[in-house]
PDB file of N, CA and C in Angstrom:
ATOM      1  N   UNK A   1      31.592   5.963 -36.494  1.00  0.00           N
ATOM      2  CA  UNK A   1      31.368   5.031 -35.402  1.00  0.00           C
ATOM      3  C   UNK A   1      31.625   5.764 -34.091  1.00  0.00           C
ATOM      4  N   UNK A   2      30.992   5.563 -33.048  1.00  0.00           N
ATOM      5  CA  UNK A   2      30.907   5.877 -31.721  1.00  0.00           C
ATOM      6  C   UNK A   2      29.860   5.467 -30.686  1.00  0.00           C
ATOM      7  N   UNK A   3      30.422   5.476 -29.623  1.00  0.00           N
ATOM      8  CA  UNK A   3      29.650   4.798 -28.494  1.00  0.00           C
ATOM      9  C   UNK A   3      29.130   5.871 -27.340  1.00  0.00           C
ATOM     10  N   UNK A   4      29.458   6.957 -27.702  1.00  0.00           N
ATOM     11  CA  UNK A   4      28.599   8.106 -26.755  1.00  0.00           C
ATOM     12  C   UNK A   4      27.954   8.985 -27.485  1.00  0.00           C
ATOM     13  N   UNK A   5      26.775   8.511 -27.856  1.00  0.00           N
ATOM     14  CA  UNK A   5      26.032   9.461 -28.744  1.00  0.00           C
ATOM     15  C   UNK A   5      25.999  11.068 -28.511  1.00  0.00           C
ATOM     16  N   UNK A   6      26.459  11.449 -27.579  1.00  0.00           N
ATOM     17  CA  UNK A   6      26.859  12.811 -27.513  1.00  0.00           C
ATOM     18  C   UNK A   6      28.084  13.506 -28.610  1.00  0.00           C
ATOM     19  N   UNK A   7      28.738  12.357 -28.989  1.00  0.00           N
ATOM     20  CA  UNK A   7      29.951  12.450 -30.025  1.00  0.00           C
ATOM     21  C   UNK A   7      28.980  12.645 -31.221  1.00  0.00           C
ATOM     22  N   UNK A   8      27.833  11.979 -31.565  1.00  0.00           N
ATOM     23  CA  UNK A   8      27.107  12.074 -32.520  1.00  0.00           C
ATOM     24  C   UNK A   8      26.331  13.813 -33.010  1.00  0.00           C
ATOM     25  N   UNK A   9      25.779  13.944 -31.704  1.00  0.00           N
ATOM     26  CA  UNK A   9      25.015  15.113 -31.310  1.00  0.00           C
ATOM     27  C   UNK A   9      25.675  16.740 -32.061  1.00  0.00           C
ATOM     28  N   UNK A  10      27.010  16.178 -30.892  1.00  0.00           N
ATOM     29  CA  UNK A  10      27.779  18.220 -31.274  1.00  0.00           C
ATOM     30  C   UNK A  10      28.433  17.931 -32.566  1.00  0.00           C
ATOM     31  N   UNK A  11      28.442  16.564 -33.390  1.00  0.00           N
ATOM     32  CA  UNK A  11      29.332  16.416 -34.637  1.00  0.00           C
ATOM     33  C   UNK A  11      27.955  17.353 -35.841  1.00  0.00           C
ATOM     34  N   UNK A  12      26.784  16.922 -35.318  1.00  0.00           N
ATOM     35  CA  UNK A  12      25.928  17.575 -36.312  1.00  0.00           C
ATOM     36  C   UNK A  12      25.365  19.016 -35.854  1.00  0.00           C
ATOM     37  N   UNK A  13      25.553  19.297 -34.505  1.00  0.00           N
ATOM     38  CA  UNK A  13      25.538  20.343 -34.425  1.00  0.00           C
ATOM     39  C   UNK A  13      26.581  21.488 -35.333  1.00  0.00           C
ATOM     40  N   UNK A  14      27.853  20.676 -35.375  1.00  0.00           N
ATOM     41  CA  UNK A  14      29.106  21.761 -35.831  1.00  0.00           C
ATOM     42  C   UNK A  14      28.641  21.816 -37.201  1.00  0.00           C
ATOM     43  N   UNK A  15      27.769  20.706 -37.576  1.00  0.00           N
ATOM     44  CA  UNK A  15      27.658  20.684 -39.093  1.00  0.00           C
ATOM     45  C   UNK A  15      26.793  21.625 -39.745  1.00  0.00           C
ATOM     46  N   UNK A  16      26.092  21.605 -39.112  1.00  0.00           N
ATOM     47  CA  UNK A  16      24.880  22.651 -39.313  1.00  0.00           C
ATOM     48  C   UNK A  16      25.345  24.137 -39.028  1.00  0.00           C
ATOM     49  N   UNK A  17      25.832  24.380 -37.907  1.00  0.00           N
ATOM     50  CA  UNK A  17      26.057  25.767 -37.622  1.00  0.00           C
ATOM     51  C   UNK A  17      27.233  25.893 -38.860  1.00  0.00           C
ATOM     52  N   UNK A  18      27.676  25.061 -39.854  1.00  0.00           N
ATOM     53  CA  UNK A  18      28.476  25.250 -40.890  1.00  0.00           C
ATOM     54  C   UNK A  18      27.553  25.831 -42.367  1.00  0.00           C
ATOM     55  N   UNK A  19      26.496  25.133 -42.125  1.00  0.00           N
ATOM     56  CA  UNK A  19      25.818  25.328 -43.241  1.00  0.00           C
ATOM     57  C   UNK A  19      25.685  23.802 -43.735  1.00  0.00           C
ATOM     58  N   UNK A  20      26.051  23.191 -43.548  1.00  0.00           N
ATOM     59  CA  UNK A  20      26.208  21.851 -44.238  1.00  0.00           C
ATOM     60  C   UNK A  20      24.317  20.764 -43.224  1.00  0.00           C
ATOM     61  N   UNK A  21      23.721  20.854 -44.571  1.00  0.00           N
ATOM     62  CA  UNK A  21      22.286  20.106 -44.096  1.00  0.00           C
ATOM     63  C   UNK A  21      21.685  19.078 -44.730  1.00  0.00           C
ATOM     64  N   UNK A  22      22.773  18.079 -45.187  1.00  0.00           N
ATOM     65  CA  UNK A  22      22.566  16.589 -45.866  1.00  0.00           C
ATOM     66  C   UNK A  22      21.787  15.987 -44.455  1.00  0.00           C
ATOM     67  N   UNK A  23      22.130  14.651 -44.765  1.00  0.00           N
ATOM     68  CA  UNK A  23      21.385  13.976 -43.670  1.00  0.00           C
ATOM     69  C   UNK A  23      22.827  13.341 -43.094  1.00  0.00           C
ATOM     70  N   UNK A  24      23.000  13.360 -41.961  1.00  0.00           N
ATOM     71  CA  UNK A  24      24.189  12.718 -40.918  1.00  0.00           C
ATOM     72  C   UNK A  24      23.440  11.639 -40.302  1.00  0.00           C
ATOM     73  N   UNK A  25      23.894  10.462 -40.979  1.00  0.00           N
ATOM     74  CA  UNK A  25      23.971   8.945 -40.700  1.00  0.00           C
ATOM     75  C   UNK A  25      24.842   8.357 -39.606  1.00  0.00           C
ATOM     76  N   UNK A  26      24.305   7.987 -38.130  1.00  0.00           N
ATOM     77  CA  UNK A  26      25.209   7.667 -37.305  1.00  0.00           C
ATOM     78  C   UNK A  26      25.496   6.112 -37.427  1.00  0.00           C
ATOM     79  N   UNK A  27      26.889   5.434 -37.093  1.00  0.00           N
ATOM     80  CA  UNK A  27      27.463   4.223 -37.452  1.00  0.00           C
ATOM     81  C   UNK A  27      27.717   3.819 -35.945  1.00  0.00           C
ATOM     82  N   UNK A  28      27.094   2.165 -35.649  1.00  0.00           N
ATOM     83  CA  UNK A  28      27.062   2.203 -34.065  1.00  0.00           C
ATOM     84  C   UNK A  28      27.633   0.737 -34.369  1.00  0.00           C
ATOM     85  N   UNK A  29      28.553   0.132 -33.736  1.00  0.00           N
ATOM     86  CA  UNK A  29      29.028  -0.832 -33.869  1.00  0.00           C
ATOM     87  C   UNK A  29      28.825  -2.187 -32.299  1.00  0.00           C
ATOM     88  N   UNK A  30      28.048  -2.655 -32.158  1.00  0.00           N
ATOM     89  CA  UNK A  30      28.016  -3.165 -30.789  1.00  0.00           C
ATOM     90  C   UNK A  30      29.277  -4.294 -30.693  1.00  0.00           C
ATOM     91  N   UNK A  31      30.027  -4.021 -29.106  1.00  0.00           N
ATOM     92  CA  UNK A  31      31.166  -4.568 -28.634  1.00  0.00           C
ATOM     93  C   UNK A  31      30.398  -6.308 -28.457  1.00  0.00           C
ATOM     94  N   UNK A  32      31.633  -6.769 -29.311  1.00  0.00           N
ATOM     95  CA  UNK A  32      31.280  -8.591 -29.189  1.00  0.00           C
ATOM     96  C   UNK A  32      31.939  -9.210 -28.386  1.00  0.00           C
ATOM     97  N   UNK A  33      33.351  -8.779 -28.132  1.00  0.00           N
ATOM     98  CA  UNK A  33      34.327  -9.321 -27.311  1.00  0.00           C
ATOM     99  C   UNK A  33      35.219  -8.485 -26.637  1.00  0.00           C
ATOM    100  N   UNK A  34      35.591  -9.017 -25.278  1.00  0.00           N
ATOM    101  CA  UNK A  34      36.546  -8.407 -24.372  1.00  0.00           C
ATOM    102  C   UNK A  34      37.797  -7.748 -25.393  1.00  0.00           C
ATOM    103  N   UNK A  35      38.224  -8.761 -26.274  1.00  0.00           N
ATOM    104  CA  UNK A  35      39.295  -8.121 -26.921  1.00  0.00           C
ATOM    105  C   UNK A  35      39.475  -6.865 -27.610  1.00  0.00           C
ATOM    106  N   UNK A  36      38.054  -6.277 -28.057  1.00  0.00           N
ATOM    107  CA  UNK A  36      37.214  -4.985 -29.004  1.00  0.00           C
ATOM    108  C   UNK A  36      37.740  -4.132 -27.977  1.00  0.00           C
ATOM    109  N   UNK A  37      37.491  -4.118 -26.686  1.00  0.00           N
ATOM    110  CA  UNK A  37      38.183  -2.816 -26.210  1.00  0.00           C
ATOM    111  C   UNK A  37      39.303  -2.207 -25.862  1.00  0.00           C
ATOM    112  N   UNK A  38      40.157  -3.256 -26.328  1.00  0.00           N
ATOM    113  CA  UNK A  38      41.918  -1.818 -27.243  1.00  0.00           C
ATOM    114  C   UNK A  38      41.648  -2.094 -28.435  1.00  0.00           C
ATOM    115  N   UNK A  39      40.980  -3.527 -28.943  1.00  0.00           N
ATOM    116  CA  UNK A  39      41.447  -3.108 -30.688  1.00  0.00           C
ATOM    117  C   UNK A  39      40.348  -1.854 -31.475  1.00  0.00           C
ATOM    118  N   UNK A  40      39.582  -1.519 -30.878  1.00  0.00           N
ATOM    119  CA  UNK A  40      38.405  -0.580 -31.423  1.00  0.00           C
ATOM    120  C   UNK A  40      39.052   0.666 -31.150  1.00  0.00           C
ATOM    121  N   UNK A  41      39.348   1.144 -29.810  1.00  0.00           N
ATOM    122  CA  UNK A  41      39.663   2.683 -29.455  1.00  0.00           C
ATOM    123  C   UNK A  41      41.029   3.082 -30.997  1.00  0.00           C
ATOM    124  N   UNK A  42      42.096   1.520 -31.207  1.00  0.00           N
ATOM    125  CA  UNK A  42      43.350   1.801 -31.906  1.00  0.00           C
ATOM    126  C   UNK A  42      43.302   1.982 -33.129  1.00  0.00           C
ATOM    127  N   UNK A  43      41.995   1.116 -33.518  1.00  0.00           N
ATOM    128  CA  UNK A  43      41.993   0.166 -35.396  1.00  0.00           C
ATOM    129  C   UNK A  43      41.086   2.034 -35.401  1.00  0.00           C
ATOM    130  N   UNK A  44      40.140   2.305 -34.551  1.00  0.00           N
ATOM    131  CA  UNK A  44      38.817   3.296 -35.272  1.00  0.00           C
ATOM    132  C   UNK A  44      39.190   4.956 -35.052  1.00  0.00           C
ATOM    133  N   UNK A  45      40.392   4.753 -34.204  1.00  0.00           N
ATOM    134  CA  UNK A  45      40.407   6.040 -33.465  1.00  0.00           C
ATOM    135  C   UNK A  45      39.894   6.754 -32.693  1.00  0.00           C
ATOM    136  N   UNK A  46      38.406   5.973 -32.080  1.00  0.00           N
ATOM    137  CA  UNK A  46      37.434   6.086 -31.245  1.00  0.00           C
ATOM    138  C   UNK A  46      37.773   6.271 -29.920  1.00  0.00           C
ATOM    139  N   UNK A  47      36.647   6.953 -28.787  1.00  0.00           N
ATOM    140  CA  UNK A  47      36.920   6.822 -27.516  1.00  0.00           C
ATOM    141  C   UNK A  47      35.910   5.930 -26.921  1.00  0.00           C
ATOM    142  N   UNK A  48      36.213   5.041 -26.015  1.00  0.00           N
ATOM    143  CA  UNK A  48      34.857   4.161 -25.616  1.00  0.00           C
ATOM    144  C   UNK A  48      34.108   4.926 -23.992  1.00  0.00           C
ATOM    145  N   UNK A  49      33.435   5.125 -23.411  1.00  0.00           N
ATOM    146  CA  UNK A  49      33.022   5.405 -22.644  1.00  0.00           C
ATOM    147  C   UNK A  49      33.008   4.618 -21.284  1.00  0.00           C
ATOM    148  N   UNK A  50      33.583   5.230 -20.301  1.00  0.00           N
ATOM    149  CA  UNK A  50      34.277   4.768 -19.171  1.00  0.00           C
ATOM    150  C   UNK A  50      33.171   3.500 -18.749  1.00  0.00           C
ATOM    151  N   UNK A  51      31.864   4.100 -18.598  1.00  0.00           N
ATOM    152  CA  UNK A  51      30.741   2.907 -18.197  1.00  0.00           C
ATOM    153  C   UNK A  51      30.689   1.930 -19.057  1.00  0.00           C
ATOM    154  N   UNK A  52      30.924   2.001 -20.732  1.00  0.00           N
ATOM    155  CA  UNK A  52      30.989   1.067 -21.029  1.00  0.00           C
ATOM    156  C   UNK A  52      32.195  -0.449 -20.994  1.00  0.00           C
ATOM    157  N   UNK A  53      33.320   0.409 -20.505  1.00  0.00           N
ATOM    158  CA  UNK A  53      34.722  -0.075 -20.218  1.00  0.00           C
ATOM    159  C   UNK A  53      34.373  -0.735 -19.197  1.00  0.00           C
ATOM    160  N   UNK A  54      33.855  -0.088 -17.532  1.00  0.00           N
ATOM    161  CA  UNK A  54      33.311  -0.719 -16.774  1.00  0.00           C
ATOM    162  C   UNK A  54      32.650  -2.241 -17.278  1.00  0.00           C
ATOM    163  N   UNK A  55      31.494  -2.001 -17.750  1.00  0.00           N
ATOM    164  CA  UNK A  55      30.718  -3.260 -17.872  1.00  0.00           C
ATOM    165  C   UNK A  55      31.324  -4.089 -18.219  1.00  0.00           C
ATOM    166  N   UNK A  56      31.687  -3.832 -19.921  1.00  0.00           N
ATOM    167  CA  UNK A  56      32.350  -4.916 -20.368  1.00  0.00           C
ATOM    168  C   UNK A  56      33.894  -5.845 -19.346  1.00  0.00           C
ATOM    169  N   UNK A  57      34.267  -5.091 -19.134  1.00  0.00           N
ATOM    170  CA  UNK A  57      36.122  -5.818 -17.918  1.00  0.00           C
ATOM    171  C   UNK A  57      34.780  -6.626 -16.386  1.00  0.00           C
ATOM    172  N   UNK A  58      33.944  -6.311 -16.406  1.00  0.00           N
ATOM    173  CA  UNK A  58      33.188  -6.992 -15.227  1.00  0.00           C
ATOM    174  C   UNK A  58      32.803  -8.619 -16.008  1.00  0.00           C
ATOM    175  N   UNK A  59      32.428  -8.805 -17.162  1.00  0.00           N
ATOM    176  CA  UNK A  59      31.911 -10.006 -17.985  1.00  0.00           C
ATOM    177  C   UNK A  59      33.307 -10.916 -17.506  1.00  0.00           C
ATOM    178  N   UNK A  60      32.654 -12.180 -17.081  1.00  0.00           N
ATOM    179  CA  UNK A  60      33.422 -13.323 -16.743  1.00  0.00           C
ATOM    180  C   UNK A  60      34.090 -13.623 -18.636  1.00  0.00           C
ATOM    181  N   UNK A  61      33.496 -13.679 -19.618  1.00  0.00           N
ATOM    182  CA  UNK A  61      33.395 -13.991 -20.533  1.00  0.00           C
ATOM    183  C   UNK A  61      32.679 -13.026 -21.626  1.00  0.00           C
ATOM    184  N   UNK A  62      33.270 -13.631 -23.143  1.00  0.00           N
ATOM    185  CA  UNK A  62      32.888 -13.131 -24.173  1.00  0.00           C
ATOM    186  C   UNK A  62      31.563 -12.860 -24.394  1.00  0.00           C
ATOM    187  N   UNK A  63      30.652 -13.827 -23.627  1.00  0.00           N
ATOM    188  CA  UNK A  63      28.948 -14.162 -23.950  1.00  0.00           C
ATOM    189  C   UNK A  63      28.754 -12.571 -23.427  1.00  0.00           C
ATOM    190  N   UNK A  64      28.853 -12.872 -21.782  1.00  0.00           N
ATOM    191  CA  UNK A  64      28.907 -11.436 -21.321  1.00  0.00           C
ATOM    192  C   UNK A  64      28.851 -10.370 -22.490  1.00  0.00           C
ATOM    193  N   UNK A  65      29.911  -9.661 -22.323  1.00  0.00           N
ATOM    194  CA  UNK A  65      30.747  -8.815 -23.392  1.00  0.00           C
ATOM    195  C   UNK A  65      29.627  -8.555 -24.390  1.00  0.00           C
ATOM    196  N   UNK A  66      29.314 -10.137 -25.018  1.00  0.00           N
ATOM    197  CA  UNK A  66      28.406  -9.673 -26.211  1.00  0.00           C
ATOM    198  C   UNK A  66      27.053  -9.266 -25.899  1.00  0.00           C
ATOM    199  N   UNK A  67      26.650  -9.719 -25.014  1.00  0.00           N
ATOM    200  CA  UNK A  67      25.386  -9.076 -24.155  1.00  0.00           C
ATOM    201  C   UNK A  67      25.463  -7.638 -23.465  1.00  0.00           C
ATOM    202  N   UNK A  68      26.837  -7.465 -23.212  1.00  0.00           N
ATOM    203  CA  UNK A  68      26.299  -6.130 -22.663  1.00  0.00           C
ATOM    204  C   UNK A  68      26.528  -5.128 -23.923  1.00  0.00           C
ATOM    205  N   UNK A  69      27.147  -5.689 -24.669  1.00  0.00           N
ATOM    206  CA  UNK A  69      27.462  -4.433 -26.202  1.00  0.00           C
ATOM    207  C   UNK A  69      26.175  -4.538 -26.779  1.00  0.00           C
ATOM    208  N   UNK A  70      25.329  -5.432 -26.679  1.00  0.00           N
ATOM    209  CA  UNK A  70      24.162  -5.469 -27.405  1.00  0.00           C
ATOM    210  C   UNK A  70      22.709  -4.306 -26.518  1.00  0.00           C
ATOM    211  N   UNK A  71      23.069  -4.446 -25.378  1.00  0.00           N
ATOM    212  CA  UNK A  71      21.963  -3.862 -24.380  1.00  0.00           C
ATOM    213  C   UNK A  71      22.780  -2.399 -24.858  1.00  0.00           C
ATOM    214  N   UNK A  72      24.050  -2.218 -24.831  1.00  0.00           N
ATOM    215  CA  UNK A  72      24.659  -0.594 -25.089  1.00  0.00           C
ATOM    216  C   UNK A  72      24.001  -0.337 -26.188  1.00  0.00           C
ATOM    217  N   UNK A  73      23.730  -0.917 -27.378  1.00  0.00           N
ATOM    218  CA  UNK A  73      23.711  -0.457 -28.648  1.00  0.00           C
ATOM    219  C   UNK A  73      22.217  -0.203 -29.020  1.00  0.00           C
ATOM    220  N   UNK A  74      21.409  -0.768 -28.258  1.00  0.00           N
ATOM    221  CA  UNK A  74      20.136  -0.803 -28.187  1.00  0.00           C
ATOM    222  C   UNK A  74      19.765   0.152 -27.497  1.00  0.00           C
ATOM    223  N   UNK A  75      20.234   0.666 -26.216  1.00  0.00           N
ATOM    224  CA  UNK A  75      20.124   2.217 -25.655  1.00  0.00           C
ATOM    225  C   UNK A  75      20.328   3.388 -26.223  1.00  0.00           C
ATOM    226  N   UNK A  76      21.528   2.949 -27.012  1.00  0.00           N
ATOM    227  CA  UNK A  76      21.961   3.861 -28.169  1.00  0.00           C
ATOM    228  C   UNK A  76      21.180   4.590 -29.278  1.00  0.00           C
ATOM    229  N   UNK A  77      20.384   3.122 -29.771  1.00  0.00           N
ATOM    230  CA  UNK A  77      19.565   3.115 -30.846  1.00  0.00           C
ATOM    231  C   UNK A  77      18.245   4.223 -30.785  1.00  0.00           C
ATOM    232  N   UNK A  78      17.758   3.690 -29.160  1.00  0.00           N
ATOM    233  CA  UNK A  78      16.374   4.241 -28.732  1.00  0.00           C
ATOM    234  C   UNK A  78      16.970   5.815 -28.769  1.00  0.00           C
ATOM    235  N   UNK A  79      17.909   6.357 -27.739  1.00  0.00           N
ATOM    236  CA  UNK A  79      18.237   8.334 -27.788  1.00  0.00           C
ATOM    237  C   UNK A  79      18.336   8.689 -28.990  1.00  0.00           C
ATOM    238  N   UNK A  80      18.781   7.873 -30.032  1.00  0.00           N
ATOM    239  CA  UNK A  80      19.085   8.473 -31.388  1.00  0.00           C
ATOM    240  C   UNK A  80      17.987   8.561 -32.430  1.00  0.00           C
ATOM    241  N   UNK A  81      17.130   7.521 -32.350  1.00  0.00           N
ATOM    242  CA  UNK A  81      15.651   7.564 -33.081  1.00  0.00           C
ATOM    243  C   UNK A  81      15.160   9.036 -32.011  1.00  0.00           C
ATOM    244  N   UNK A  82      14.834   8.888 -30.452  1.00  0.00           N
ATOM    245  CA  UNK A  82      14.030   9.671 -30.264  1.00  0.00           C
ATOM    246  C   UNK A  82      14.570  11.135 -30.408  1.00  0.00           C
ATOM    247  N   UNK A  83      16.067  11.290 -30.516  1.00  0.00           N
ATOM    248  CA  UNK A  83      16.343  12.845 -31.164  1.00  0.00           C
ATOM    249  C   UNK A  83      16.719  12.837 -32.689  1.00  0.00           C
ATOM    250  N   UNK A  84      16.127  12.085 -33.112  1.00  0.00           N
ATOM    251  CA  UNK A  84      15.600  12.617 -34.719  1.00  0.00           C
ATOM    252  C   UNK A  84      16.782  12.257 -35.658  1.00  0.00           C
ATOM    253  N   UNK A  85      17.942  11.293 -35.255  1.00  0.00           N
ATOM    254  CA  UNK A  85      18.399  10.401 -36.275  1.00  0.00           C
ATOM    255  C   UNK A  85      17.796  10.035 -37.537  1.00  0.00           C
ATOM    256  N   UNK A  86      18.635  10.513 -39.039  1.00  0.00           N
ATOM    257  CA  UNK A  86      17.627   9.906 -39.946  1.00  0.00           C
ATOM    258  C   UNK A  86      17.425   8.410 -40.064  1.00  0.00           C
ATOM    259  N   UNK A  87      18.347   7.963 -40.104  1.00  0.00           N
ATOM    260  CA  UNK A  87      18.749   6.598 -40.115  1.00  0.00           C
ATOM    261  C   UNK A  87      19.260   6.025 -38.988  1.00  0.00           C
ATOM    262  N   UNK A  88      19.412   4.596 -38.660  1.00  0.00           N
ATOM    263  CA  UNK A  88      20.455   4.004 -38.385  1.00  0.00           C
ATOM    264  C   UNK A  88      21.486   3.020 -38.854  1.00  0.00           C
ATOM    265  N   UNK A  89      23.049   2.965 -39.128  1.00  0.00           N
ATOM    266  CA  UNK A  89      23.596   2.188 -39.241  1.00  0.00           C
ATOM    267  C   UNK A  89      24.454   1.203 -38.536  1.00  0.00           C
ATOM    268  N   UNK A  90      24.728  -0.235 -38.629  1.00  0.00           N
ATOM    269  CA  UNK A  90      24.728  -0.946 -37.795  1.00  0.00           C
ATOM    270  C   UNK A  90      26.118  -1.697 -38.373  1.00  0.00           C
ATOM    271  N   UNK A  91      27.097  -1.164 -37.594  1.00  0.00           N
ATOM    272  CA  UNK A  91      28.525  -2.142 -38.385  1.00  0.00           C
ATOM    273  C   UNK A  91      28.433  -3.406 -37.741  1.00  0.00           C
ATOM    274  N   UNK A  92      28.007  -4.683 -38.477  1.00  0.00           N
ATOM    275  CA  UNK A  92      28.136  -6.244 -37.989  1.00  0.00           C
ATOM    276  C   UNK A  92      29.486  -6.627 -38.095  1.00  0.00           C
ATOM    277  N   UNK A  93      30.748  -6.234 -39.011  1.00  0.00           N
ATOM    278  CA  UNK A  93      31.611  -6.557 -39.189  1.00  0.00           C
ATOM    279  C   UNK A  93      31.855  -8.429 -38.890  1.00  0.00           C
ATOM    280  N   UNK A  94      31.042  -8.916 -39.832  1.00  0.00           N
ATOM    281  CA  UNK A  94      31.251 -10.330 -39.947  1.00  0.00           C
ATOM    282  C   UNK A  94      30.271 -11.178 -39.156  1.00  0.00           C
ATOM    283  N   UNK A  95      29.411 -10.267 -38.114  1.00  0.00           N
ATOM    284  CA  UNK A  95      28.808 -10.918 -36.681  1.00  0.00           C
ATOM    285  C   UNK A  95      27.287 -10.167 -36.900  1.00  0.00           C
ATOM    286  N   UNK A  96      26.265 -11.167 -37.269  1.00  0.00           N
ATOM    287  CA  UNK A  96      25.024 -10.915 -37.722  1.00  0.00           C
ATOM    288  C   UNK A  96      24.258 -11.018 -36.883  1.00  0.00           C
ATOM    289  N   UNK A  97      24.087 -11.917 -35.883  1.00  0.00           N
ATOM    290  CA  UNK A  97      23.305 -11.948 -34.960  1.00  0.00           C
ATOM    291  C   UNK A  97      23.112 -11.045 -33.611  1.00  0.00           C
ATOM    292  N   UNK A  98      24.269 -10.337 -33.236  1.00  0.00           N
ATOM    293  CA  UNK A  98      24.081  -9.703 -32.121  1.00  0.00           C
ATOM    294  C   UNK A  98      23.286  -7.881 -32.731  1.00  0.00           C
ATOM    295  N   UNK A  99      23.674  -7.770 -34.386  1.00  0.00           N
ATOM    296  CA  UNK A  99      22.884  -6.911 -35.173  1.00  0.00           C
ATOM    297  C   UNK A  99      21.188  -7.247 -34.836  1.00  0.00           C
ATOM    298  N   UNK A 100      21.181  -8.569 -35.259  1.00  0.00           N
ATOM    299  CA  UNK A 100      19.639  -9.081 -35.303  1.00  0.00           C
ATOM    300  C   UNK A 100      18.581  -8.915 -33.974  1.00  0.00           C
ATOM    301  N   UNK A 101      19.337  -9.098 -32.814  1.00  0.00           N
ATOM    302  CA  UNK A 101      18.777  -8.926 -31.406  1.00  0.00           C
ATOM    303  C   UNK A 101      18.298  -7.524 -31.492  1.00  0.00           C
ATOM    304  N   UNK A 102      19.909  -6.833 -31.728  1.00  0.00           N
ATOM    305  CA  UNK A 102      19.595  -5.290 -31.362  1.00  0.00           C
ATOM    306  C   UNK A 102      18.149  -4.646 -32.613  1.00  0.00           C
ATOM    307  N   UNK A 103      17.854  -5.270 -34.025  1.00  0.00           N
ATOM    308  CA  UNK A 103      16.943  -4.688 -34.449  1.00  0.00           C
ATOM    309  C   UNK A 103      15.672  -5.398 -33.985  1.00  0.00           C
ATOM    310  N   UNK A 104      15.789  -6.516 -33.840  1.00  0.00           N
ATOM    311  CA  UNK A 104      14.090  -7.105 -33.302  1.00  0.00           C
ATOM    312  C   UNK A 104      13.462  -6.198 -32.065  1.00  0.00           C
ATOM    313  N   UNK A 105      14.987  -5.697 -30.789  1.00  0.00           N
ATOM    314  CA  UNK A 105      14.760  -5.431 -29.812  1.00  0.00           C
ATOM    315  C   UNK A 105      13.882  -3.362 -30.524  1.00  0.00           C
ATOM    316  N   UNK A 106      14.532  -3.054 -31.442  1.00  0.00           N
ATOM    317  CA  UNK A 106      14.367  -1.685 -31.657  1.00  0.00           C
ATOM    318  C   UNK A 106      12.882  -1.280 -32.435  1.00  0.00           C
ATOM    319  N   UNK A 107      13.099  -2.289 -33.401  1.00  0.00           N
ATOM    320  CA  UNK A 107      11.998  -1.941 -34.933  1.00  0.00           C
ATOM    321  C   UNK A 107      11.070  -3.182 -34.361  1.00  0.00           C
TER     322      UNK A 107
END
């Protein structure tokens, strides 16, 4: 899981310059609620990205929040298809619909 696909990028770069040439599956989790940003960086070990910290603390509300994690994850989606992601995976963790936006919006 990660939210700066650049974390994605040099992770398969290191992989490769290892020798290692499976397929690297990136895991993108879109932010639902104000509360996701300490419990995500603590529960995942993740770093969130300052702009996305920005946006989300600007949302009056959760709706917010879930709208702008959904527009992040969907930006996400598009750099990672167009640099040659095999896949994508999509952690809903219990929350199906803001998944569903982001694939109607992608596929």
């Amino acid at each position: 899981m990660f939210f700066d696909n650049q974390k994605y990028f040099d992770f398969v770069d290191k992989c490769r310059d290892a020798g290692i040439t499976v397929p690297i599956i990136p895991g993108l989790k879109p932010i639902s609620t104000k509360k996701q940003l300490n419990l995500i960086p603590h529960r995942f070990n993740v770093d969130l990205p300052d702009d996305l910290i920005m946006e989300i603390v600007k949302c009056k509300d959760n709706i917010g929040a879930r709208e702008v994690g959904i527009e992040w994850c969907i930006a996400q989606s598009k750099e990672l298809i167009i640099m040659g992601a095999p896949v994508l995976h999509y952690y809903s963790m219990g929350k199906s619909s803001n998944i569903k936006a982001i694939a109607k919006a992608i596929f």
